[in-house]
Protein backbone atom coordinates (compact mmCIF):
# COMPACT_ATOMS: atom_id res chain seq x y z
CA UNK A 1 193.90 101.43 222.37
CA UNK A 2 192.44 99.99 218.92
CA UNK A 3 189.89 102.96 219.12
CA UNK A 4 192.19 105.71 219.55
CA UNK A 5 194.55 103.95 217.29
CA UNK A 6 192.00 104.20 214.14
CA UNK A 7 190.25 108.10 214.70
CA UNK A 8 193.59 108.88 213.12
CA UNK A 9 192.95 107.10 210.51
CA UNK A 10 189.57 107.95 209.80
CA UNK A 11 190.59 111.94 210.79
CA UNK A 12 192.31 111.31 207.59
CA UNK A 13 190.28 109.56 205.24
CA UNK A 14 187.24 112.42 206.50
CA UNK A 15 189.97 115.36 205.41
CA UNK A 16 190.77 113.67 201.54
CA UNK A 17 187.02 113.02 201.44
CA UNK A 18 186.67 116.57 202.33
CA UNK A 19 189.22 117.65 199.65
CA UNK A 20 188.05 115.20 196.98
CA UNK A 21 184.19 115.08 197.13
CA UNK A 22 184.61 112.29 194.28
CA UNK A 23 185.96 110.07 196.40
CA UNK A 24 182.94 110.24 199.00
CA UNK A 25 181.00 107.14 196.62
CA UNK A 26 183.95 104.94 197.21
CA UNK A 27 184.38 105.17 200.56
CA UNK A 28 184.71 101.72 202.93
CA UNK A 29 183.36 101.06 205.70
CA UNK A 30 183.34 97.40 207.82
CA UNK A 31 180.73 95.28 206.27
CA UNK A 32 179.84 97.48 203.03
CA UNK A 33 180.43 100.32 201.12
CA UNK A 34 177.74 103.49 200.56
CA UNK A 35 174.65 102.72 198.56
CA UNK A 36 174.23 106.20 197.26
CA UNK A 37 176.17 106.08 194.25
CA UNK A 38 174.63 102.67 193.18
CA UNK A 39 170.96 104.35 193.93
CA UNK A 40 171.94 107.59 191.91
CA UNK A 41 172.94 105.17 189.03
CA UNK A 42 170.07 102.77 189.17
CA UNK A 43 167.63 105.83 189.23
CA UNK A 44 169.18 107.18 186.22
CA UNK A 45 170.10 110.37 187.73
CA UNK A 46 172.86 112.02 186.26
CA UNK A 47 175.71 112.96 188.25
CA UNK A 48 179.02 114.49 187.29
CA UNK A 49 180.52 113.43 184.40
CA UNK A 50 183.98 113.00 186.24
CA UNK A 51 182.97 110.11 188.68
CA UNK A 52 182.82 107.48 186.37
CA UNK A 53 185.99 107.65 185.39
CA UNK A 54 187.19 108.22 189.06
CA UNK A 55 185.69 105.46 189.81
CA UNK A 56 187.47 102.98 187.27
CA UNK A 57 190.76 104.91 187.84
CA UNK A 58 190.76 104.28 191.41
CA UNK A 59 189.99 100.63 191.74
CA UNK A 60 193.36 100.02 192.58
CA UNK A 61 192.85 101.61 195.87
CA UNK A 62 189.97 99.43 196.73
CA UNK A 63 189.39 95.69 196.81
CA UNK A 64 189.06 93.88 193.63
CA UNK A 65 185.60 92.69 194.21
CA UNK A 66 184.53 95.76 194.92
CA UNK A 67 186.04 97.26 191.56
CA UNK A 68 184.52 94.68 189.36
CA UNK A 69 180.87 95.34 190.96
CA UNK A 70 181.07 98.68 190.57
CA UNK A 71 182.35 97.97 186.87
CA UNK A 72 179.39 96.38 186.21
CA UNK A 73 176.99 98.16 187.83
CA UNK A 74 178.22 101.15 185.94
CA UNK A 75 177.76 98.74 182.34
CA UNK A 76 174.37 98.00 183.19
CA UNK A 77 173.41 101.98 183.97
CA UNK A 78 174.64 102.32 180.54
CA UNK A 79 172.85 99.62 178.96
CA UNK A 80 169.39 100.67 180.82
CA UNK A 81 170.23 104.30 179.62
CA UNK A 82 170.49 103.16 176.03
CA UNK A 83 167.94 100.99 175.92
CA UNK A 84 165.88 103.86 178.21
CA UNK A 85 166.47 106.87 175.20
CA UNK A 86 166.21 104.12 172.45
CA UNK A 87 162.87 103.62 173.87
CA UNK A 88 162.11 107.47 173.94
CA UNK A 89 163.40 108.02 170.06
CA UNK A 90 160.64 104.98 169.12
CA UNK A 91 157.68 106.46 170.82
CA UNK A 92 158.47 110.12 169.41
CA UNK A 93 159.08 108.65 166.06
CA UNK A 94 155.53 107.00 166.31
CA UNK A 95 153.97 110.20 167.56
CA UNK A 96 155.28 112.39 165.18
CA UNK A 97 154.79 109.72 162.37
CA UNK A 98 150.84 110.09 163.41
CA UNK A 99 151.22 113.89 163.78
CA UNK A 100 152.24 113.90 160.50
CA UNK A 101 149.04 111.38 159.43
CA UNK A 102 147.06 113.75 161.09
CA UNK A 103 148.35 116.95 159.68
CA UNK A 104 148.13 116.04 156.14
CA UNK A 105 144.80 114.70 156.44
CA UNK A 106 143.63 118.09 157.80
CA UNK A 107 145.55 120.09 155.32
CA UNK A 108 144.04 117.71 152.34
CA UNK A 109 140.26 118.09 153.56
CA UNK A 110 141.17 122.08 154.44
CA UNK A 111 142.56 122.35 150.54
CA UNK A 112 139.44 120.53 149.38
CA UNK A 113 136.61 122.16 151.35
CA UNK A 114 138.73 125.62 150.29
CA UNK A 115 138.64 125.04 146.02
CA UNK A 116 134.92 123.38 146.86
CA UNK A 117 133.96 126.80 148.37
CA UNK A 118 136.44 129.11 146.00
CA UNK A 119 133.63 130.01 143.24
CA UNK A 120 131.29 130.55 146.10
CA UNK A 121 133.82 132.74 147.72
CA UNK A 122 134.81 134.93 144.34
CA UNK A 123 130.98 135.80 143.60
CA UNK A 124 130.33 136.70 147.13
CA UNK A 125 133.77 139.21 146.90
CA UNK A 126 133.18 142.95 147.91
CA UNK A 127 135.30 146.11 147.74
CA UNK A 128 135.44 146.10 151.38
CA UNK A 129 137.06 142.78 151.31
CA UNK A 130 139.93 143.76 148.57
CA UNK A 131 142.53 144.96 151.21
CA UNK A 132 141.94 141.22 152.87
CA UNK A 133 145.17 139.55 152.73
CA UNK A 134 143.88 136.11 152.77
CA UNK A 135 142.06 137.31 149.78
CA UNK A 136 144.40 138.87 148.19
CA UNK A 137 146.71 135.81 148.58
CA UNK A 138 144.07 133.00 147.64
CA UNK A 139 143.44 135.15 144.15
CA UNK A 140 146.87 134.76 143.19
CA UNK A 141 146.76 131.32 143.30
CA UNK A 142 146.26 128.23 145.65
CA UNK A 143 148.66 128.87 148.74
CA UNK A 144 151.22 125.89 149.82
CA UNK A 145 149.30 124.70 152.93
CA UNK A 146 151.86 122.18 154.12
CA UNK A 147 155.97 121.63 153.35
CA UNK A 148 156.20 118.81 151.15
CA UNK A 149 158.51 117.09 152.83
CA UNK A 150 156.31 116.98 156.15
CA UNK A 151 153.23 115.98 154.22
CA UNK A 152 155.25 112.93 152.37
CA UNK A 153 158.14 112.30 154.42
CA UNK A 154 160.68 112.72 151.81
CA UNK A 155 163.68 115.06 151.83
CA UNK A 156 163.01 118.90 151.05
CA UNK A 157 165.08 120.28 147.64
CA UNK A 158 168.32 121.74 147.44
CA UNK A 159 167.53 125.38 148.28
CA UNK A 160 165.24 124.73 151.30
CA UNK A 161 166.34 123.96 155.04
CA UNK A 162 165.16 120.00 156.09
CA UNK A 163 162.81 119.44 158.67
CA UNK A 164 164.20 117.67 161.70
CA UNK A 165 161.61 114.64 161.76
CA UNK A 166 163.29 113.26 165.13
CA UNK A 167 162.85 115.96 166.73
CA UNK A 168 160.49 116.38 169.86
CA UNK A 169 160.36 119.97 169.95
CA UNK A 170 159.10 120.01 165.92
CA UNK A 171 156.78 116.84 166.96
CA UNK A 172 155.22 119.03 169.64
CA UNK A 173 154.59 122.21 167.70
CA UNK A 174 153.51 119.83 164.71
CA UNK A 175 149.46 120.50 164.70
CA UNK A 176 150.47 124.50 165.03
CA UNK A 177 153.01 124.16 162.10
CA UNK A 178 150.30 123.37 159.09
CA UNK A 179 149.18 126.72 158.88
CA UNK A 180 151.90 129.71 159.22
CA UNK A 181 151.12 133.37 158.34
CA UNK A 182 148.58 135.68 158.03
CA UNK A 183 148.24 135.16 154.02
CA UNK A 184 147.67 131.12 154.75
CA UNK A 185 144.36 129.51 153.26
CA UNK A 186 144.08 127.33 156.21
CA UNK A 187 143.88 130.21 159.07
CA UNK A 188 140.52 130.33 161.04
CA UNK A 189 138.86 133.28 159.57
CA UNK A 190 139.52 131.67 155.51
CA UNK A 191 137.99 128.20 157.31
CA UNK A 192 135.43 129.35 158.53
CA UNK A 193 134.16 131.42 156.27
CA UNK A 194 134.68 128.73 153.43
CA UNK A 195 132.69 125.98 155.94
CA UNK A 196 130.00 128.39 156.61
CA UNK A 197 129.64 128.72 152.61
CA UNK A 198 129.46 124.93 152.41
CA UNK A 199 127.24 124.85 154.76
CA UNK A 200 125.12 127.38 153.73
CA UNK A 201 124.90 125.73 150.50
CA UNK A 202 124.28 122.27 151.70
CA UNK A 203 121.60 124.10 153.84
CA UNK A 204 119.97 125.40 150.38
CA UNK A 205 120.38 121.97 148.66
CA UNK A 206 118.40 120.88 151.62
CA UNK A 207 115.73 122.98 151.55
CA UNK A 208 115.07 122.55 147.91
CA UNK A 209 115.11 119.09 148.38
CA UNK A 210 113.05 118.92 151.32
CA UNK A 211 110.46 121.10 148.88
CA UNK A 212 110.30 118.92 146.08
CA UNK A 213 109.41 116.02 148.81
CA UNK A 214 106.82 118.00 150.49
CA UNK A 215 105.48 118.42 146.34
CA UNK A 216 105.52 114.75 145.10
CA UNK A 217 103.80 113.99 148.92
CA UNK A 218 101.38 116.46 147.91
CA UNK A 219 100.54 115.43 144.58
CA UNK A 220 100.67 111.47 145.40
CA UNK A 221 98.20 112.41 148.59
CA UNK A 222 96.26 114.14 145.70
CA UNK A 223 96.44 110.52 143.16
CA UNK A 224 95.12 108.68 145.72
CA UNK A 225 92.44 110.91 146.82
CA UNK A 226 91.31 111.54 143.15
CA UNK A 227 91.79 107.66 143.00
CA UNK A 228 89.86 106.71 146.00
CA UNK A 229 86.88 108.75 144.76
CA UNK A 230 86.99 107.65 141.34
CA UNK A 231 86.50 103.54 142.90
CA UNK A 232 83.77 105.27 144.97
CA UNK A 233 81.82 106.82 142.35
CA UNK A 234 82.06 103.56 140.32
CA UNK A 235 81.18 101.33 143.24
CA UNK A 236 78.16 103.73 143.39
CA UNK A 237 77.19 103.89 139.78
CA UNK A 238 77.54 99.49 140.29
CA UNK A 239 75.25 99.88 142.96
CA UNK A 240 72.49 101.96 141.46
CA UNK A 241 72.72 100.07 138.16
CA UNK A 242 71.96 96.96 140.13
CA UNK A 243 69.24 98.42 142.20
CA UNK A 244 67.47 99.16 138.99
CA UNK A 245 67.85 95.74 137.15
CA UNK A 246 66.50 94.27 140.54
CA UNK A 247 63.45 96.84 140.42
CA UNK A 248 63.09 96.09 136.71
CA UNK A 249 63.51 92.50 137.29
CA UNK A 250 60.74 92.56 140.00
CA UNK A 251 58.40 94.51 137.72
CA UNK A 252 58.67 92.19 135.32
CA UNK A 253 57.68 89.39 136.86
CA UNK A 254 54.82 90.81 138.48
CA UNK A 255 53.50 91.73 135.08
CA UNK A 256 54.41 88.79 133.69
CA UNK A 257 52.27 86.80 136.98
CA UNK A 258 49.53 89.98 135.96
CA UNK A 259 49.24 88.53 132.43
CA UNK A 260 49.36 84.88 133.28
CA UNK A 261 46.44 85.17 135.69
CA UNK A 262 44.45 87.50 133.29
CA UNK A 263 44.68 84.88 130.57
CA UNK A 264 43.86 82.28 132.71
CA UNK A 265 40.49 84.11 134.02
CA UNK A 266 39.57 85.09 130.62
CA UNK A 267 39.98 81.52 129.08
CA UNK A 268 38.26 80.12 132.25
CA UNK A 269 35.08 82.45 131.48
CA UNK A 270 34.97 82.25 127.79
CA UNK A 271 35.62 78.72 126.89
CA UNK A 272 33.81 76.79 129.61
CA UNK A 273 30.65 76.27 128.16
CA UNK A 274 32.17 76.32 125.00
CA UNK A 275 34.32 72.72 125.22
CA UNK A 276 32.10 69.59 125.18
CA UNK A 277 32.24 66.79 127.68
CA UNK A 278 34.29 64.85 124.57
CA UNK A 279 37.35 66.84 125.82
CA UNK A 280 37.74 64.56 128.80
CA UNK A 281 37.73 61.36 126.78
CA UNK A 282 40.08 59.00 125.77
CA UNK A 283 41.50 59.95 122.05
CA UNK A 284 42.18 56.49 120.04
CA UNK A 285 42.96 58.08 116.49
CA UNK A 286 46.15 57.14 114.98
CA UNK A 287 46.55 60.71 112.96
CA UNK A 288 45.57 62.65 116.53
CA UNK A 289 48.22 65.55 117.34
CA UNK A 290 48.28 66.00 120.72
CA UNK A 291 50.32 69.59 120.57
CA UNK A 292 47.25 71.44 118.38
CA UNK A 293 44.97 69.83 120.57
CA UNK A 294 46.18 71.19 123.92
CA UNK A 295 46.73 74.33 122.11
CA UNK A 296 43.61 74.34 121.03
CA UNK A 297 42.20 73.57 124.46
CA UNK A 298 43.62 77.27 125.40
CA UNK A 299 47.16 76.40 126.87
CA UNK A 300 49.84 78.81 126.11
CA UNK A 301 52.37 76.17 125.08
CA UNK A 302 55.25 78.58 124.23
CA UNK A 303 55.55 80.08 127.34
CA UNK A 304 55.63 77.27 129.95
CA UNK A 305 58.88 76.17 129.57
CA UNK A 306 59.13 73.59 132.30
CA UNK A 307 58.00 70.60 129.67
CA UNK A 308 58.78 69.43 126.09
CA UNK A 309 55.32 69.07 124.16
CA UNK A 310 55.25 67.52 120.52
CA UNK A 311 52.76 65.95 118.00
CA UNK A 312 52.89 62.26 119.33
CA UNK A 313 54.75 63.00 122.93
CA UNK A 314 54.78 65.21 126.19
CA UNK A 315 57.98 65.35 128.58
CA UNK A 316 59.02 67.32 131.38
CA UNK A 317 59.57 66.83 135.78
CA UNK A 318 56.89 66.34 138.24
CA UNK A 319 57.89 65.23 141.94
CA UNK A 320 55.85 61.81 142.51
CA UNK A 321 55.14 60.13 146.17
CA UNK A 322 55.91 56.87 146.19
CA UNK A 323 53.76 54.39 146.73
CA UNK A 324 55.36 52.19 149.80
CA UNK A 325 57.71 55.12 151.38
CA UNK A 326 55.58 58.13 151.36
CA UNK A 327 58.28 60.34 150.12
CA UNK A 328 58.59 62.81 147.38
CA UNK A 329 60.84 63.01 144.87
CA UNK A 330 61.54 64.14 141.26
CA UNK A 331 60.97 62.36 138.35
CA UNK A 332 60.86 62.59 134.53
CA UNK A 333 57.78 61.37 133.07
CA UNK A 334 57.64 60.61 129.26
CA UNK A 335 53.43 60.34 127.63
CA UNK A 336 54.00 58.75 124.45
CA UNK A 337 51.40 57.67 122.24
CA UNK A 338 53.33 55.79 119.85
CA UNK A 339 54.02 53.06 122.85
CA UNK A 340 50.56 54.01 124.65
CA UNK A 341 52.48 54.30 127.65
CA UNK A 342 52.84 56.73 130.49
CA UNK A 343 56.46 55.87 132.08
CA UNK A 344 58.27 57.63 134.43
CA UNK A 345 62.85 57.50 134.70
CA UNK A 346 65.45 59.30 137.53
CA UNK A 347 66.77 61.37 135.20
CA UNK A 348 66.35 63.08 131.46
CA UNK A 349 68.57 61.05 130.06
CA UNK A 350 66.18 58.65 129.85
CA UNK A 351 68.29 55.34 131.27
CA UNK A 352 67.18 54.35 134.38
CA UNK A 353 63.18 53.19 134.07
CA UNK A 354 61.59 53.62 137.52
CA UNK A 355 57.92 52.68 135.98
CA UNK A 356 55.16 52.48 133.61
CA UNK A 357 51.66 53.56 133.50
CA UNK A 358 49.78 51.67 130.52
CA UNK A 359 46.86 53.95 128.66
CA UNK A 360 44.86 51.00 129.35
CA UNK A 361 45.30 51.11 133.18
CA UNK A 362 44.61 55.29 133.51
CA UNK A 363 40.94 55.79 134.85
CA UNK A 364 40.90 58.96 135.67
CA UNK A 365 42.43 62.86 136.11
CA UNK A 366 41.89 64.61 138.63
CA UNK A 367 42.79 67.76 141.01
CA UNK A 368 43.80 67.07 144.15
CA UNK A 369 40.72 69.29 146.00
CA UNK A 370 40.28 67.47 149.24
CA UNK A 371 44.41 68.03 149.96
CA UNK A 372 44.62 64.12 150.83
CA UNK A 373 48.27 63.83 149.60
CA UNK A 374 50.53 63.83 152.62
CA UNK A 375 53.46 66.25 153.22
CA UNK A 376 52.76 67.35 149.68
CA UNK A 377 55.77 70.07 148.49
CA UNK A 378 52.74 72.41 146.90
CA UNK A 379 49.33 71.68 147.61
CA UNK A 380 47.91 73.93 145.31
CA UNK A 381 49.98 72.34 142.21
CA UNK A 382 48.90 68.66 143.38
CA UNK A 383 46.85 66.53 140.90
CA UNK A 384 46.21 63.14 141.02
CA UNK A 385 46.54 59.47 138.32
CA UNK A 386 44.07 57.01 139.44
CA UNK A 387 44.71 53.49 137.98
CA UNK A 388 43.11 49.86 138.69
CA UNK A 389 45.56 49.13 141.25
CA UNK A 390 47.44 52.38 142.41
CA UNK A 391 46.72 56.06 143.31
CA UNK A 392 49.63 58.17 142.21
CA UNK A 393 50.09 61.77 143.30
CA UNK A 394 52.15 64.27 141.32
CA UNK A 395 52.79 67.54 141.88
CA UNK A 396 53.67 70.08 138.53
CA UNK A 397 56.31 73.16 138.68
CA UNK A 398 53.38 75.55 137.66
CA UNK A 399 49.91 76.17 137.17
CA UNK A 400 50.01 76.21 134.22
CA UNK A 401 52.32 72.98 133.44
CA UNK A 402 49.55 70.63 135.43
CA UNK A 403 46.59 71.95 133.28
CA UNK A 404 48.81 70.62 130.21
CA UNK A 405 49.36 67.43 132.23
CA UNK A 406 46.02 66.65 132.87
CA UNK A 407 44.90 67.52 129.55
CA UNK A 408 47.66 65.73 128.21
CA UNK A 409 46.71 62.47 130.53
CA UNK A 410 43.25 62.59 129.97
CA UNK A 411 44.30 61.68 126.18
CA UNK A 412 45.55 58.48 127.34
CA UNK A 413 42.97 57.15 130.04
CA UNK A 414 41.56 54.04 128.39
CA UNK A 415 40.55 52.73 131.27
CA UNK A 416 37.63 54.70 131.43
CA UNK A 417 34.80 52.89 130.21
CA UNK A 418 31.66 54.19 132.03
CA UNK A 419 31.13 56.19 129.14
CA UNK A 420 30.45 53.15 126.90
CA UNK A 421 27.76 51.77 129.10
């Protein structure tokens, strides 16, 4: 009975849902109502614009809490609409703000690169170009590439119809907007034709410059080569004019050897049967003077330069072996006939005495023939000071220097006596 007492009922409510279709989101069920309203709103779909109010005038048909949560369902839809279109004004207003960036950055580099090219363009002007209306245009004067009031965001003049910044069919068609016409500066053909002159003359500007590099390469590769062979030819000339001093140096000496030997040969054929026996003696005279007498013995004084020879005195180095250690060394030995005394020091300066030779003590003068000095430095220069108690052997820096020596010592050797007997 229940059941056939309610399909009445809902025959009913099925006909006024039939005859109202606005009341079909309201209509009740046992646990709940239809979700498809509430999905419709929380989509954001937009359904008629009737149902809202149908829906708050007939809440007093259905339950209160029903009412009040469709009430606020219906405030939030509104809410998440406002906040939804509040979000889409932003974002256009940011995108057309940067269209706008955008733009008058390209129309400011377009208007440059077009008055850069402009004298390039007039000289390059032909007949065949005079009916060109870009021409024609751009020799009138500078064309307005961009409204004002897009370029700077400010509001247009008094005569002149403001651009709608807000909206998103003018933020769309924003990039084709900049240039409008066929007599604009900024159409394709006037760009590139005023890039391709820029170009073209950045192209020349290159290729003169690369020129005047591949010039100053040229001419500093030339420096340096001229340079280079300049130092080579000097480093030559250096060379050559050193070979010859050497050569010259060399030929001197071996004239200079020529001459000493030649002397010494001639003096050694000429003069010895011409000096006495008295030549090897002992000289006791206060008023002797020993430097005319060993010139006068044929020694070439001036040119052996390895000893000091005055009237009274004879110094200079001769390398003496010692008499315990049999070892050579270098000595300077002083004859003086003031003090009668043959001495012998380390050095020039005269400060450090190593020994003395009285005249008294000196028996004889003698070359070393029989080579009986051992490890001698020069054999052939070796002469040798026999006293009472001592050999000495001394060895001169030339031939030349021991002749004076022994000459010189021979002066001094009063301890020769066999000649008194």
């Amino acid at each position: 009975k229940s059941l056939s007492g309610r399909r009445p009922v809902l025959q009913v409510f099925r006909s006024k849902l039939d005859s109202d279709p606005g009341l079909s989101v309201h209509q009740p069920r046992s646990g709940s109502a239809s979700p498809l309203h509430h999905g419709a709103a929380t989509l954001g779909r937009n359904t008629g614009s009737k149902s809202p109010m149908l829906a708050v005038g007939n809440t007093g048909s259905l339950p209160r809490n029903l009412a009040a949560t469709l009430q606020d369902i219906e405030t939030k839809r509104q809410l998440a609409l406002q906040q939804k279109g509040q979000q889409v004004i932003e974002e256009q207003r940011r995108r057309l703000a940067e269209l706008k960036q955008r733009a008058a950055a390209e129309a400011q580099c377009q208007w440059e690169a077009l008055h850069s090219s402009q004298p390039h363009l007039m000289t390059s002007y032909s007949p065949a170009m005079a009916y060109s209306p870009t021409l024609s245009h751009g020799s009138m004067g500078p064309p307005p590439l961009v409204h004002h009031s897009i370029l700077h965001h400010q509001p247009s003049s008094a005569g002149e119809q403001p651009y709608d910044t807000l909206s998103l069919e003018s933020s769309d068609s924003m990039d084709t907007s900049v240039s409008t016409g066929n007599n604009s500066a900024c159409s394709p053909d006037n760009i590139s034709s005023s890039v391709g002159g820029v170009d073209i003359l950045k192209i020349e500007e290159m290729e003169k410059m690369l020129k005047e590099a591949q010039l100053e390469k040229a001419r500093l590769i030339e420096s340096r080569e001229r340079e280079s062979l300049a130092r080579h030819q000097m480093l030559e000339e250096e060379r050559r004019r050193r070979e010859e001093a050497e050569i010259r140096l060399q030929d001197e000496t071996f004239h200079r050897q020529q001459l000493v030997e030649k002397e010494v040969r001639l003096r050694a054929k000429n003069f010895s049967q011409a000096r006495p026996m008295t030549r090897y003696l002992p000289i006791r005279k206060e008023e002797f003077d020993l430097r005319s007498h060993i010139e006068s013995s044929g020694h070439s004084v001036e040119t052996c330069y390895h000893m000091i020879l005055t009237e009274k005195m004879c110094k200079g180095y001769l390398v003496k072996m010692g008499g315990k250690i049999k070892s050579w060394k270098k000595r300077w030995f002083v004859f003086d006939r003031l003090k009668r005394t043959f001495s012998y020091y380390v050095d020039k300066h005269e400060t450090k005495l190593k020994g003395v030779i009285y005249f008294q003590a000196i028996e004889e003068v003698y070359y070393d023939h029989l080579r009986s000095a051992t490890k001698s430095p020069n054999p052939s220069l070796t002469f040798c000071v026999k006293t009472h108690d001592r050999l000495y052997y001394m060895v001169a820096p030339s031939a030349e220097a021991m002749r004076i020596w022994m000459d010189v010592i021979v002066t001094g050797a009063e301890g020769y006596t066999q000649f008194m007997n």
